[in-house]
N, C-alpha and C. Protein backbone atom coordinates (compact mmCIF):
# COMPACT_ATOMS: atom_id res chain seq x y z
N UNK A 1 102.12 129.84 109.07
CA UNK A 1 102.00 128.41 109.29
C UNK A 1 100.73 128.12 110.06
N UNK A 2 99.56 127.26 109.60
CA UNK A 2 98.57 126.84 110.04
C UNK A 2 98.85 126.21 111.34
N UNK A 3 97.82 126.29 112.59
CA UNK A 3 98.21 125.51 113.54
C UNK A 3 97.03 124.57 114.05
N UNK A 4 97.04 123.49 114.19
CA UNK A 4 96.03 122.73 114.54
C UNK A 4 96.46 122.39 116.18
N UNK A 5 95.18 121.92 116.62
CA UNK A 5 95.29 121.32 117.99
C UNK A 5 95.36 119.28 117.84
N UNK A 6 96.10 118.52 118.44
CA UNK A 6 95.97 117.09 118.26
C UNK A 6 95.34 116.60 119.39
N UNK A 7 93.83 116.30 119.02
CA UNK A 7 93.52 115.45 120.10
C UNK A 7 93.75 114.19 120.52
N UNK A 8 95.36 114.10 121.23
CA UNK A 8 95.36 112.52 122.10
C UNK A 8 96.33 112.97 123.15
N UNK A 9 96.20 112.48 124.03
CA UNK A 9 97.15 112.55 125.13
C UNK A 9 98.72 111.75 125.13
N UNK A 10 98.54 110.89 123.29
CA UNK A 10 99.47 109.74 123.72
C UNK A 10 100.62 110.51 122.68
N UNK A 11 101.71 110.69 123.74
CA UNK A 11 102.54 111.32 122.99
C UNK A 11 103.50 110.55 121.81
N UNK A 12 103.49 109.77 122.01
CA UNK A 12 104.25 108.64 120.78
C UNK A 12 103.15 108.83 119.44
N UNK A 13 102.35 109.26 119.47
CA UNK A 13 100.88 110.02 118.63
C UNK A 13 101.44 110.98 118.57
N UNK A 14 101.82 111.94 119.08
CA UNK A 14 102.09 113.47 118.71
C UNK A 14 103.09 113.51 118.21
N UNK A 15 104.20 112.92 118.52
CA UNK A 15 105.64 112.81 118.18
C UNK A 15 105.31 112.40 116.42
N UNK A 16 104.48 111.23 115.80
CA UNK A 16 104.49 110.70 114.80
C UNK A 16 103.94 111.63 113.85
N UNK A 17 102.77 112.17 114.16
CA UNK A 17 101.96 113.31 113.37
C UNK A 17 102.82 114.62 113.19
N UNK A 18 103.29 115.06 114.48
CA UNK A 18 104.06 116.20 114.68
C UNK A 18 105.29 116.37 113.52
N UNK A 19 105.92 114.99 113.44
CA UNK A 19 107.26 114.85 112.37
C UNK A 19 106.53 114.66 110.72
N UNK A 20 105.42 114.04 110.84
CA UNK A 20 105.05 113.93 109.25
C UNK A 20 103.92 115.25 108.71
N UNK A 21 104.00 116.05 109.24
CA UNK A 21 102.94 117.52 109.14
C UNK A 21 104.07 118.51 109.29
N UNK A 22 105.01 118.46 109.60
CA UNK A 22 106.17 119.47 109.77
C UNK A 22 106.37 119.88 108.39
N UNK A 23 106.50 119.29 107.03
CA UNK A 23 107.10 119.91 105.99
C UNK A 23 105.51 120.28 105.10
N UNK A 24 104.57 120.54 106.03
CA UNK A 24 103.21 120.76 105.02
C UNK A 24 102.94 122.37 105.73
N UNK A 25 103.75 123.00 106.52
CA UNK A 25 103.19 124.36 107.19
C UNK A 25 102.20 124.39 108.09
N UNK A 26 102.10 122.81 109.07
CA UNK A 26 101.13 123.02 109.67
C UNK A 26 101.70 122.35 111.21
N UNK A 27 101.09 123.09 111.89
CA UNK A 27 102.17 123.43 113.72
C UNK A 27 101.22 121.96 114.46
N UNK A 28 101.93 121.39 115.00
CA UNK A 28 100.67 120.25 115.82
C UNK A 28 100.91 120.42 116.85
N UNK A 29 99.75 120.88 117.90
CA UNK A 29 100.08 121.39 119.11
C UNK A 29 99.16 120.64 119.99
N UNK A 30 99.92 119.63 120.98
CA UNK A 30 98.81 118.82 121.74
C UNK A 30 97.87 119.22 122.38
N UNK A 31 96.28 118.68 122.35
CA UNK A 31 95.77 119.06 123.54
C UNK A 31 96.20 119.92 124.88
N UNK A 32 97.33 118.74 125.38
CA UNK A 32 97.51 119.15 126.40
C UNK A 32 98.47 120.25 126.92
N UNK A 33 98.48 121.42 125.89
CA UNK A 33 99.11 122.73 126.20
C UNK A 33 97.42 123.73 126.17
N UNK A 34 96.31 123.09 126.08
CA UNK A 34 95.44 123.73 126.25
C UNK A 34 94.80 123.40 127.71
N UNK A 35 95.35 122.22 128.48
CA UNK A 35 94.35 121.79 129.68
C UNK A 35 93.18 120.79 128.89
N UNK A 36 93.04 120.12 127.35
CA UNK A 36 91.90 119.89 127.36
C UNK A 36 92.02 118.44 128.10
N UNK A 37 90.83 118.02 128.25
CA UNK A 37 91.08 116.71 129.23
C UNK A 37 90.53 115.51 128.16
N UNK A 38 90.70 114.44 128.92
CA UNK A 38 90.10 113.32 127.73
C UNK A 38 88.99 113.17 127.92
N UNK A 39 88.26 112.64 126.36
CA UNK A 39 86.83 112.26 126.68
C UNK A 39 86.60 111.36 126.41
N UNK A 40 85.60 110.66 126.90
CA UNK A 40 85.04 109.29 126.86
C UNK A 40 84.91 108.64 125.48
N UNK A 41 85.29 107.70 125.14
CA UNK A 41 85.58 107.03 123.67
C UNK A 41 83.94 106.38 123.34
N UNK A 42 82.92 106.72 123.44
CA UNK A 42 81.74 105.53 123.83
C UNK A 42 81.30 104.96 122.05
N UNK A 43 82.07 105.40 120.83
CA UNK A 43 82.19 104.61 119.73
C UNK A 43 82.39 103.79 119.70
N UNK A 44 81.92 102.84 118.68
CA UNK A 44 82.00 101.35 118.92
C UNK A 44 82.89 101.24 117.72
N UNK A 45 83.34 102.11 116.77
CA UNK A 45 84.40 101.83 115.53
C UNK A 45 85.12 102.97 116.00
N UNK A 46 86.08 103.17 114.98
CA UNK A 46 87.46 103.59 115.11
C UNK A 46 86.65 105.50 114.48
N UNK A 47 86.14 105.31 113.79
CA UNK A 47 85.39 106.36 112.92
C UNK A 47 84.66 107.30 114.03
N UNK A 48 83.40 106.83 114.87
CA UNK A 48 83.04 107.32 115.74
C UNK A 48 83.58 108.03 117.00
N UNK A 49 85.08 107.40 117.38
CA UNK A 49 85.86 107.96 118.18
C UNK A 49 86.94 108.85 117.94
N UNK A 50 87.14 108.73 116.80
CA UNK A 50 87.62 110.17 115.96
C UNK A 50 87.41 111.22 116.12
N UNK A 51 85.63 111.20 115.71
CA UNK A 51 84.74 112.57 115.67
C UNK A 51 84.71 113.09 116.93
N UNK A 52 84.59 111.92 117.87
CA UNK A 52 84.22 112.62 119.39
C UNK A 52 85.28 113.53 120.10
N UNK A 53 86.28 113.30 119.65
CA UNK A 53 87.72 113.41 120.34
C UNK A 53 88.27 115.29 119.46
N UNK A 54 88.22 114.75 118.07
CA UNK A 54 87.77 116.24 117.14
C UNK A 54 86.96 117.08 117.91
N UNK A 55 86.09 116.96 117.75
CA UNK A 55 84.62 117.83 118.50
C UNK A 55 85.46 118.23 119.82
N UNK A 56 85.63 117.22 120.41
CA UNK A 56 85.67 117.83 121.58
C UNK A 56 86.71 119.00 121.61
N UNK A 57 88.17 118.32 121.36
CA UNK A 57 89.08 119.80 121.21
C UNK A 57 89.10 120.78 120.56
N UNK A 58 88.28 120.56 119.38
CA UNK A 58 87.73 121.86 118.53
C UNK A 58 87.16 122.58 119.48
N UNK A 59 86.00 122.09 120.15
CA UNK A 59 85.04 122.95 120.93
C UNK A 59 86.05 123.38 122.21
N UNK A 60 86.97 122.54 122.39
CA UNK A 60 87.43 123.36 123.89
C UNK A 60 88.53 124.23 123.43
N UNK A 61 89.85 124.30 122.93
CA UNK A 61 90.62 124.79 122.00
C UNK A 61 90.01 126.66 120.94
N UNK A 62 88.88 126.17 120.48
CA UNK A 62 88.84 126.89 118.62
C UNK A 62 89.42 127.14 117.87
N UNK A 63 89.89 125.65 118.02
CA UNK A 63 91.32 125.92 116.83
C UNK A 63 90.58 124.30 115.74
N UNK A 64 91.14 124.37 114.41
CA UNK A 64 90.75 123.38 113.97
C UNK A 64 91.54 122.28 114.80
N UNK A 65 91.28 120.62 114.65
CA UNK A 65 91.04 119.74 115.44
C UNK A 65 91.53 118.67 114.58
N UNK A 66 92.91 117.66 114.93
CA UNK A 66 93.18 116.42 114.24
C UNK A 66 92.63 115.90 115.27
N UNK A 67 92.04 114.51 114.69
CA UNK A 67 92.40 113.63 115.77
C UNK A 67 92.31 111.94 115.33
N UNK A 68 92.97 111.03 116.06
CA UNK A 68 93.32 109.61 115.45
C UNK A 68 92.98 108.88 116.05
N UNK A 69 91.85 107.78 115.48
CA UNK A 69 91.42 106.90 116.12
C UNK A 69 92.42 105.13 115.67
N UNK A 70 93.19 104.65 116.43
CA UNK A 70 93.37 103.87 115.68
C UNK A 70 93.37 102.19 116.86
N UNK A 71 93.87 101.21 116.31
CA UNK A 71 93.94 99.82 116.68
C UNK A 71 94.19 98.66 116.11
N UNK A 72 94.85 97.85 116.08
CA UNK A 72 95.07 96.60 116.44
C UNK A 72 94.08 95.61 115.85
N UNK A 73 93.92 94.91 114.78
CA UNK A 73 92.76 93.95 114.75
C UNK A 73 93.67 92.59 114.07
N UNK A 74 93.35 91.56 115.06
CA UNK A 74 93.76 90.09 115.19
C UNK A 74 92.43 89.25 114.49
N UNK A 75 93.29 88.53 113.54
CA UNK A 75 92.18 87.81 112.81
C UNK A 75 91.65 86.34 113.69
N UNK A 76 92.96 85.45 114.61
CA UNK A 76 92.58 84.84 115.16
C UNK A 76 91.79 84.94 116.30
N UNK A 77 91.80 86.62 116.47
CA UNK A 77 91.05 87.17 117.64
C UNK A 77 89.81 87.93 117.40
N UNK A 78 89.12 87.09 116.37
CA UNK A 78 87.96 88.07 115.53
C UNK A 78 87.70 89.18 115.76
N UNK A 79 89.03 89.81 115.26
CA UNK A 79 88.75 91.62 115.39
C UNK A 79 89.29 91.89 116.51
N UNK A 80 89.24 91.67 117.03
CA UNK A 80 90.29 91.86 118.76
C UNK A 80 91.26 92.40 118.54
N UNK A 81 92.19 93.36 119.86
CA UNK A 81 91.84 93.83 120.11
C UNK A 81 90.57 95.00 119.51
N UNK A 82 90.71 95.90 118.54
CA UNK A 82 90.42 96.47 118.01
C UNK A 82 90.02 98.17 118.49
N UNK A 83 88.81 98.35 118.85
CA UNK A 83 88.92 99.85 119.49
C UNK A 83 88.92 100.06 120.58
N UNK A 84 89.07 98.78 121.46
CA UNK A 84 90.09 98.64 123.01
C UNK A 84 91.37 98.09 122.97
N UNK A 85 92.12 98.96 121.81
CA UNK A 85 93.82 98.30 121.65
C UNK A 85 94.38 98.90 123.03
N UNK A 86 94.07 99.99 123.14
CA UNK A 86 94.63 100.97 124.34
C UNK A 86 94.59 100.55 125.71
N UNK A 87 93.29 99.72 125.94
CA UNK A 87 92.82 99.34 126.75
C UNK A 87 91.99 98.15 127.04
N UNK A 88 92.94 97.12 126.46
CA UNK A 88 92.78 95.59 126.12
C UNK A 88 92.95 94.89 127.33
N UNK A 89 94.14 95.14 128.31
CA UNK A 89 94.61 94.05 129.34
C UNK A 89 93.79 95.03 130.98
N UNK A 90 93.11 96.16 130.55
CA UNK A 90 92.30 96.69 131.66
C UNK A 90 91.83 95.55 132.48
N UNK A 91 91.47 94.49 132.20
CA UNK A 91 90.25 93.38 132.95
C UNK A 91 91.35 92.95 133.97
N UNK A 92 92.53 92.77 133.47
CA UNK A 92 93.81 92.26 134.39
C UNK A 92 94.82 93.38 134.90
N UNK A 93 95.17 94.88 134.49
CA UNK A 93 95.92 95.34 135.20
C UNK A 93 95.22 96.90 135.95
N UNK A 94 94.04 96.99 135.49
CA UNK A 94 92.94 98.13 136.44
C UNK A 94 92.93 99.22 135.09
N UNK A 95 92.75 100.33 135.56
CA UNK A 95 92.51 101.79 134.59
C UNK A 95 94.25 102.15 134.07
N UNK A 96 95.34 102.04 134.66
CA UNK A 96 96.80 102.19 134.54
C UNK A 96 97.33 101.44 133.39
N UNK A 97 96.55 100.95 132.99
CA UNK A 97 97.17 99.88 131.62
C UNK A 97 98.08 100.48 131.14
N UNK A 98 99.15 99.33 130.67
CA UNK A 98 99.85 100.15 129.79
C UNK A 98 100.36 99.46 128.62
N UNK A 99 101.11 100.18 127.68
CA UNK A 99 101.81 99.35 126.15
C UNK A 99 101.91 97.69 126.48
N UNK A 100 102.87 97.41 127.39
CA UNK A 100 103.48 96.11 128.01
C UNK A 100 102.13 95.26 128.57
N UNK A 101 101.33 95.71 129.45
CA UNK A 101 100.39 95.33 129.86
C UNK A 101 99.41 94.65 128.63
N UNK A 102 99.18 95.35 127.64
CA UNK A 102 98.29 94.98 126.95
C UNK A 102 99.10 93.80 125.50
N UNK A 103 100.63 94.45 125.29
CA UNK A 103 101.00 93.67 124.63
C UNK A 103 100.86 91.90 125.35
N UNK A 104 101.39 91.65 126.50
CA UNK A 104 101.43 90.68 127.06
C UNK A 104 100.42 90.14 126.84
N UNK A 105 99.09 90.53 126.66
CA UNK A 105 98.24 90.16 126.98
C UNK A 105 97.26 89.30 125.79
N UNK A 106 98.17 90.04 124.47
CA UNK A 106 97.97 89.47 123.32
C UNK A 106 98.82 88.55 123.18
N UNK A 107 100.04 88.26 123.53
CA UNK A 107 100.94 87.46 123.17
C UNK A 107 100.29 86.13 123.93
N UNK A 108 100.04 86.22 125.30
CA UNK A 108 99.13 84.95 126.24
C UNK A 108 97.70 84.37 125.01
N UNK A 109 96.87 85.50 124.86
CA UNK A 109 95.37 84.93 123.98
C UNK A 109 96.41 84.49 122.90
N UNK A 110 97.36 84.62 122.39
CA UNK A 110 97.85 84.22 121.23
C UNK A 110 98.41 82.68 121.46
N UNK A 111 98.80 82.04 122.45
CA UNK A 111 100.00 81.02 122.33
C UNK A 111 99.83 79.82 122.08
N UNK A 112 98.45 79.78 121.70
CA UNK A 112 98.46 78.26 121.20
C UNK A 112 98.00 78.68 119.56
N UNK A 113 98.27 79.42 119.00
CA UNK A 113 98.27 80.01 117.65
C UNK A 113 99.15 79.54 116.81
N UNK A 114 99.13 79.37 115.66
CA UNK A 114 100.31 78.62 114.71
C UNK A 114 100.87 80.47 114.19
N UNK A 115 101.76 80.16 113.87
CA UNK A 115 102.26 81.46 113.07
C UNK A 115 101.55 81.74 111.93
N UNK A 116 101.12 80.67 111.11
CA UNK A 116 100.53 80.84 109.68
C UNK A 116 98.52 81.86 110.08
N UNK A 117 98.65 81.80 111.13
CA UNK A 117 96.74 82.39 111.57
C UNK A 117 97.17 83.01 112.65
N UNK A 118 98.21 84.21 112.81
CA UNK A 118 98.57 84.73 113.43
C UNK A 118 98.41 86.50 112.98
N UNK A 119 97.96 86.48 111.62
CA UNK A 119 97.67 87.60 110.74
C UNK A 119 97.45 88.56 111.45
N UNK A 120 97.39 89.91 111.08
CA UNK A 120 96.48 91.16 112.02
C UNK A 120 96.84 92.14 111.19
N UNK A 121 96.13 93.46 111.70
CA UNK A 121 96.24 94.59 110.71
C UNK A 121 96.34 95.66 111.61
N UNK A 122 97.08 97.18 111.50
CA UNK A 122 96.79 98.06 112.23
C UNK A 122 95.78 98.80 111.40
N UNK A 123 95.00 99.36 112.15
CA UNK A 123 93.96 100.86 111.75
C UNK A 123 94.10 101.86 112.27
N UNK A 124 94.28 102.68 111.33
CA UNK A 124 94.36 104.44 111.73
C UNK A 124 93.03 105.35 110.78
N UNK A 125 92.49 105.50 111.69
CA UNK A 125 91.44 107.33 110.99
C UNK A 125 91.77 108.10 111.42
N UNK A 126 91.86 109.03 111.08
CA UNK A 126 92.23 110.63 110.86
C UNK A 126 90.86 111.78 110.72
N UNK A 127 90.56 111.81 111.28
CA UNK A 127 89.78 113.23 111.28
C UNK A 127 89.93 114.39 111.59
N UNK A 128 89.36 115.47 110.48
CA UNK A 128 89.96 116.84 110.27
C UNK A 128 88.61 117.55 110.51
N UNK A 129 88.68 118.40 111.83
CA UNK A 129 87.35 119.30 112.02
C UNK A 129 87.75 120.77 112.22
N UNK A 130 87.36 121.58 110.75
CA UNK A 130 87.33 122.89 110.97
C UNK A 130 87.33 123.61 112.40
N UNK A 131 86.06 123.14 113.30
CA UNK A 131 85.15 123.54 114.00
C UNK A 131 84.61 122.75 114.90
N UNK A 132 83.95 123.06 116.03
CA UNK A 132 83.49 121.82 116.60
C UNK A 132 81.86 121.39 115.44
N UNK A 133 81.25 122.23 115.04
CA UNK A 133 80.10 122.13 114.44
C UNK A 133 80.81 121.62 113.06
N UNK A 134 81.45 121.59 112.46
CA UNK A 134 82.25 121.04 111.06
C UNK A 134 80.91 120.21 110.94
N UNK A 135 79.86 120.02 109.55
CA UNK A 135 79.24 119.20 109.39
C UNK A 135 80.05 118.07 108.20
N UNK A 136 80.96 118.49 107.34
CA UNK A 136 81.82 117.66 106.89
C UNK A 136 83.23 117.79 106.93
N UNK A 137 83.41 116.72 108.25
CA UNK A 137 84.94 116.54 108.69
C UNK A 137 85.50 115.75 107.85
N UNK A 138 86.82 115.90 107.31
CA UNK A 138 87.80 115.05 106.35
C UNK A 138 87.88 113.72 107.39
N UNK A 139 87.66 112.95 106.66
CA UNK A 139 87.72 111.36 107.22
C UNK A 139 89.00 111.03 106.49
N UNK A 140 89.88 109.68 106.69
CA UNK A 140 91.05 108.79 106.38
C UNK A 140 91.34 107.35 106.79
N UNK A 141 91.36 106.95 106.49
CA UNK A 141 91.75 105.55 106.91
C UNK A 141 92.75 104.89 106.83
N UNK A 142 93.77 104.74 106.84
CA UNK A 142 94.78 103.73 106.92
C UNK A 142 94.86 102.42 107.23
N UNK A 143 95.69 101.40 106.52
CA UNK A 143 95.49 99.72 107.06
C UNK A 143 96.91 99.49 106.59
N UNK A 144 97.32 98.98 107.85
CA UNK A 144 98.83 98.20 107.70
C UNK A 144 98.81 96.55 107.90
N UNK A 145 99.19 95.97 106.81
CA UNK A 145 99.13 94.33 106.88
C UNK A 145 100.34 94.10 107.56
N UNK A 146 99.89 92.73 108.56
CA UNK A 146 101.56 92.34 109.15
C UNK A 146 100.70 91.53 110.09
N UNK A 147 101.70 90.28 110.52
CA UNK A 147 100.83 89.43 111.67
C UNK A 147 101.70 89.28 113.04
N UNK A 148 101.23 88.93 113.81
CA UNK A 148 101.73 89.13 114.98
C UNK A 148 102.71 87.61 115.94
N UNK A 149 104.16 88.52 116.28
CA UNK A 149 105.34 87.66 116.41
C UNK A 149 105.08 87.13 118.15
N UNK A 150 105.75 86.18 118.16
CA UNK A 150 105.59 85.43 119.32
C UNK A 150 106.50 85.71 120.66
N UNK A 151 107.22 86.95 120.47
CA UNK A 151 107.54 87.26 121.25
C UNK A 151 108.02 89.15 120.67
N UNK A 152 108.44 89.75 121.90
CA UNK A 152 108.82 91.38 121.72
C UNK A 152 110.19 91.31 120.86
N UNK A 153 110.23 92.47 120.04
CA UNK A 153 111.45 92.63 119.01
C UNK A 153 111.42 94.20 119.14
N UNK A 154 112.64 94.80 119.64
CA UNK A 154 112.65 96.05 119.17
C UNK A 154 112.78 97.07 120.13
N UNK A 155 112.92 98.33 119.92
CA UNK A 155 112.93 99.69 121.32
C UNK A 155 112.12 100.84 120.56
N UNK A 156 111.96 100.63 119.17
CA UNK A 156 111.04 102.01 118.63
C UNK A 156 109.63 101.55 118.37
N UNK A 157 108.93 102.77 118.60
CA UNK A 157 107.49 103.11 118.63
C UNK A 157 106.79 102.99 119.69
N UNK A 158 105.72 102.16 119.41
CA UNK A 158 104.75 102.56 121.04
C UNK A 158 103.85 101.18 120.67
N UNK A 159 102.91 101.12 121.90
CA UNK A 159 101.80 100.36 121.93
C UNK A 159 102.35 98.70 120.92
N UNK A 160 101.52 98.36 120.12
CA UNK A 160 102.01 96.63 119.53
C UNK A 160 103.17 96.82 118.83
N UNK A 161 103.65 97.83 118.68
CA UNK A 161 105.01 97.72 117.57
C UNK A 161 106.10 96.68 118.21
N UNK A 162 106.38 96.34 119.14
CA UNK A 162 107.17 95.19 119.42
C UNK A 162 106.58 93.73 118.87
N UNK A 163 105.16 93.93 118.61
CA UNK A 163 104.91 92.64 118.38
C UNK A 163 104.30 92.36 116.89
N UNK A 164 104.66 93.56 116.08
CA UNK A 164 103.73 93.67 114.59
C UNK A 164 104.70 93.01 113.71
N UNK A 165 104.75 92.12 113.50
CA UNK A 165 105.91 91.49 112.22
C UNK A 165 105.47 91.74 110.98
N UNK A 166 106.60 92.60 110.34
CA UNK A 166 106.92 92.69 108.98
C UNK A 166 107.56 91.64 108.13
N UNK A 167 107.13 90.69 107.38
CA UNK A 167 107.46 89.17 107.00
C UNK A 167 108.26 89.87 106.07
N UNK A 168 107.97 91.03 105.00
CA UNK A 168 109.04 90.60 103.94
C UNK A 168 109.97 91.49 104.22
N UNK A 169 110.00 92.43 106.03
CA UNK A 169 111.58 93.28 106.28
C UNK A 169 111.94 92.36 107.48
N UNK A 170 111.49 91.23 107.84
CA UNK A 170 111.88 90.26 108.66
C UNK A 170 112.30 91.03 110.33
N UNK A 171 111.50 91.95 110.53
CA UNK A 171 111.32 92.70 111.83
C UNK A 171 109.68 93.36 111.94
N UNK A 172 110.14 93.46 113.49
CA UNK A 172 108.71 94.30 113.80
C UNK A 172 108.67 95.71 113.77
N UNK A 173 107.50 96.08 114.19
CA UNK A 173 107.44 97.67 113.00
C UNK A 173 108.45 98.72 114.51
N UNK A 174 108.49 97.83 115.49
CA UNK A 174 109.59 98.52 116.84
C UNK A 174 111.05 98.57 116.14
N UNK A 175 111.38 97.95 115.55
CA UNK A 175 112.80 97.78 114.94
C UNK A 175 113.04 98.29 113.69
N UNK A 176 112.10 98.84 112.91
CA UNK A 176 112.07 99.75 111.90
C UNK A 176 112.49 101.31 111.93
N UNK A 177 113.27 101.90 111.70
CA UNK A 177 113.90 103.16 111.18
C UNK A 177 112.46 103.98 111.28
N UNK A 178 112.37 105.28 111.92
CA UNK A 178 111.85 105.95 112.06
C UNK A 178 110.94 106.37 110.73
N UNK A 179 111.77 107.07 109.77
CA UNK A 179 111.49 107.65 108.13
C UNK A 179 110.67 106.19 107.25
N UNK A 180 111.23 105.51 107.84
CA UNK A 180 110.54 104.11 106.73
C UNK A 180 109.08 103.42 107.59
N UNK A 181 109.19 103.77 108.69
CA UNK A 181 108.03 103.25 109.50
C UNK A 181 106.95 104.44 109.16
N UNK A 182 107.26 105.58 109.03
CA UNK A 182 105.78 106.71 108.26
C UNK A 182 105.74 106.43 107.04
N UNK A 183 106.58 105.85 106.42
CA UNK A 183 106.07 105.85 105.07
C UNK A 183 105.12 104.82 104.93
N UNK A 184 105.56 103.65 105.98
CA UNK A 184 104.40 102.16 105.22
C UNK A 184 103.42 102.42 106.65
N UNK A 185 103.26 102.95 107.62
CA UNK A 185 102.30 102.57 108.58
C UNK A 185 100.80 103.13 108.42
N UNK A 186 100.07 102.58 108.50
CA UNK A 186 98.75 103.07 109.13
C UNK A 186 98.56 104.25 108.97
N UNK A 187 99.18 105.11 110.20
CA UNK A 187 99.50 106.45 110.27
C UNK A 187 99.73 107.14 109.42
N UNK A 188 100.78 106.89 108.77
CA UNK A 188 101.69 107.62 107.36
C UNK A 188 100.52 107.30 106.15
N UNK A 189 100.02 106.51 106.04
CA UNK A 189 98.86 105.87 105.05
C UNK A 189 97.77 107.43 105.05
N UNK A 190 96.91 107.48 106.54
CA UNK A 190 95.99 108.52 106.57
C UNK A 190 96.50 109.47 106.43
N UNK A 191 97.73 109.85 107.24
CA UNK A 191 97.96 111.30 107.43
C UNK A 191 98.23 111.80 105.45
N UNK A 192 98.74 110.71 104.98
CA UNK A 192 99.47 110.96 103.48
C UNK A 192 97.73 111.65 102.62
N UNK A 193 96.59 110.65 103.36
CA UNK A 193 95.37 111.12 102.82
C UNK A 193 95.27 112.15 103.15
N UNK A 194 95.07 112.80 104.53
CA UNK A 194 94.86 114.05 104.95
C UNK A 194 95.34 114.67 104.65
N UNK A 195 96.63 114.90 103.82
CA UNK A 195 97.50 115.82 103.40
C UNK A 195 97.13 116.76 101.83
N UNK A 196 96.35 115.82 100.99
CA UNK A 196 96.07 115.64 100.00
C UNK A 196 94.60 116.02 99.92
N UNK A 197 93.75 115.43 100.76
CA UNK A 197 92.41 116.07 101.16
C UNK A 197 92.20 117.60 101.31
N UNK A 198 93.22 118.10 102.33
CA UNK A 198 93.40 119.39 102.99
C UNK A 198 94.25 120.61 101.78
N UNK A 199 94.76 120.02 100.96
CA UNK A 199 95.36 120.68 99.78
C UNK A 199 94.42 120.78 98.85
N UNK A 200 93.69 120.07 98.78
CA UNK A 200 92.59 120.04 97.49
C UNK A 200 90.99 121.02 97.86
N UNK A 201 90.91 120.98 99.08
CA UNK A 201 90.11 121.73 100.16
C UNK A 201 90.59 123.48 99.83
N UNK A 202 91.58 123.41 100.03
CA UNK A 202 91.98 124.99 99.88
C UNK A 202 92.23 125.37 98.32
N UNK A 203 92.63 124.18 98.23
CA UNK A 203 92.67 125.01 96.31
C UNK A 203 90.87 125.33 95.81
N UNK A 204 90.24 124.33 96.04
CA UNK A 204 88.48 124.91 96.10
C UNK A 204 87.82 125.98 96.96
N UNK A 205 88.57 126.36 98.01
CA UNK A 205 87.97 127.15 98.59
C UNK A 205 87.63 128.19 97.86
């Protein structure tokens, strides 16, 4: 069984990857059973902070390297949060931010919003680095449509899932069944690429 290292510290991230890579023979072992520490995100897209985060645990690790850049983009919030989903309500609660902190914080910029221009999308990339030197890392992208509810719904997932409304399962992606939330999310979208990338990779090798 192949074993990769996952670069994120956010375990609701490891937990998700960890369960949808389980039936492909490949072990997801966080960063943080290596000591690696976090590194500075200084990408300005979701793509760029991928690579950095790859690289880095490749190079500290030497083990090949997932890693997921993803976020949040509000159409009434031109693009907002976006690749400060993590760290959106920082200006108001310091470096400690957290899920709640930042959800709140969308729900406030949101409230004079009609429901109908309330739209948003999640983004997930996926990057796959052999190596820290990998000159071509498997890229992925994922996009989940759904707009955002006016108040919290739900106890599953992490980060906006209390506030991501699914219009035609009439819940947010927090109140969605574990197995059915990888199949339509973001996440489940790339990783389904990476899966398929990384199979086609070895059959050419």
């Amino acid at each position: 069984m192949s074993k990769v290292v996952l670069a994120t510290g956010n375990q609701g991230k490891v937990n998700e990857l960890a369960a949808l890579l389980s039936d492909h023979n490949i072990t997801v072992v966080p960063q943080s059973e290596f000591n690696v520490s976090d590194v500075a995100e200084t990408g300005t897209t979701f793509v760029e902070n991928a690579i950095i985060k790859a690289r880095h645990a490749a190079k500290i690790t030497g083990l090949p390297a997932i890693a997921d850049d993803s976020g949040l983009e509000v159409d009434a919030l031109n693009g907002a949060p976006g690749v400060y989903s993590a760290r959106y309500a920082i200006d108001i609660s310091g470096e400690n931010v957290t899920d709640d902190d930042n959800t709140n914080k969308l729900l406030d910029e949101l409230s004079e919003v009609a429901n109908p221009n309330r739209t948003a999308r999640f983004h997930c990339v996926l990057v796959y680095m052999k190596h820290e030197h990998d000159p071509t890392p498997i890229i992925c992208h994922g996009v989940w449509q759904g707009s955002i509810s006016n108040e919290k719904h739900g106890e599953q997932g992490f980060g906006y899932d209390p506030v991501f409304w699914q219009a035609s399962l009439n819940m947010t992606s927090a109140q969605l069944p574990r197995d059915i939330k990888n199949k339509l999310s973001h996440r489940g979208q790339a990783l389904a690429q990476l899966v398929e990338k990384l199979s086609a990779a070895k059959v050419n090798a």
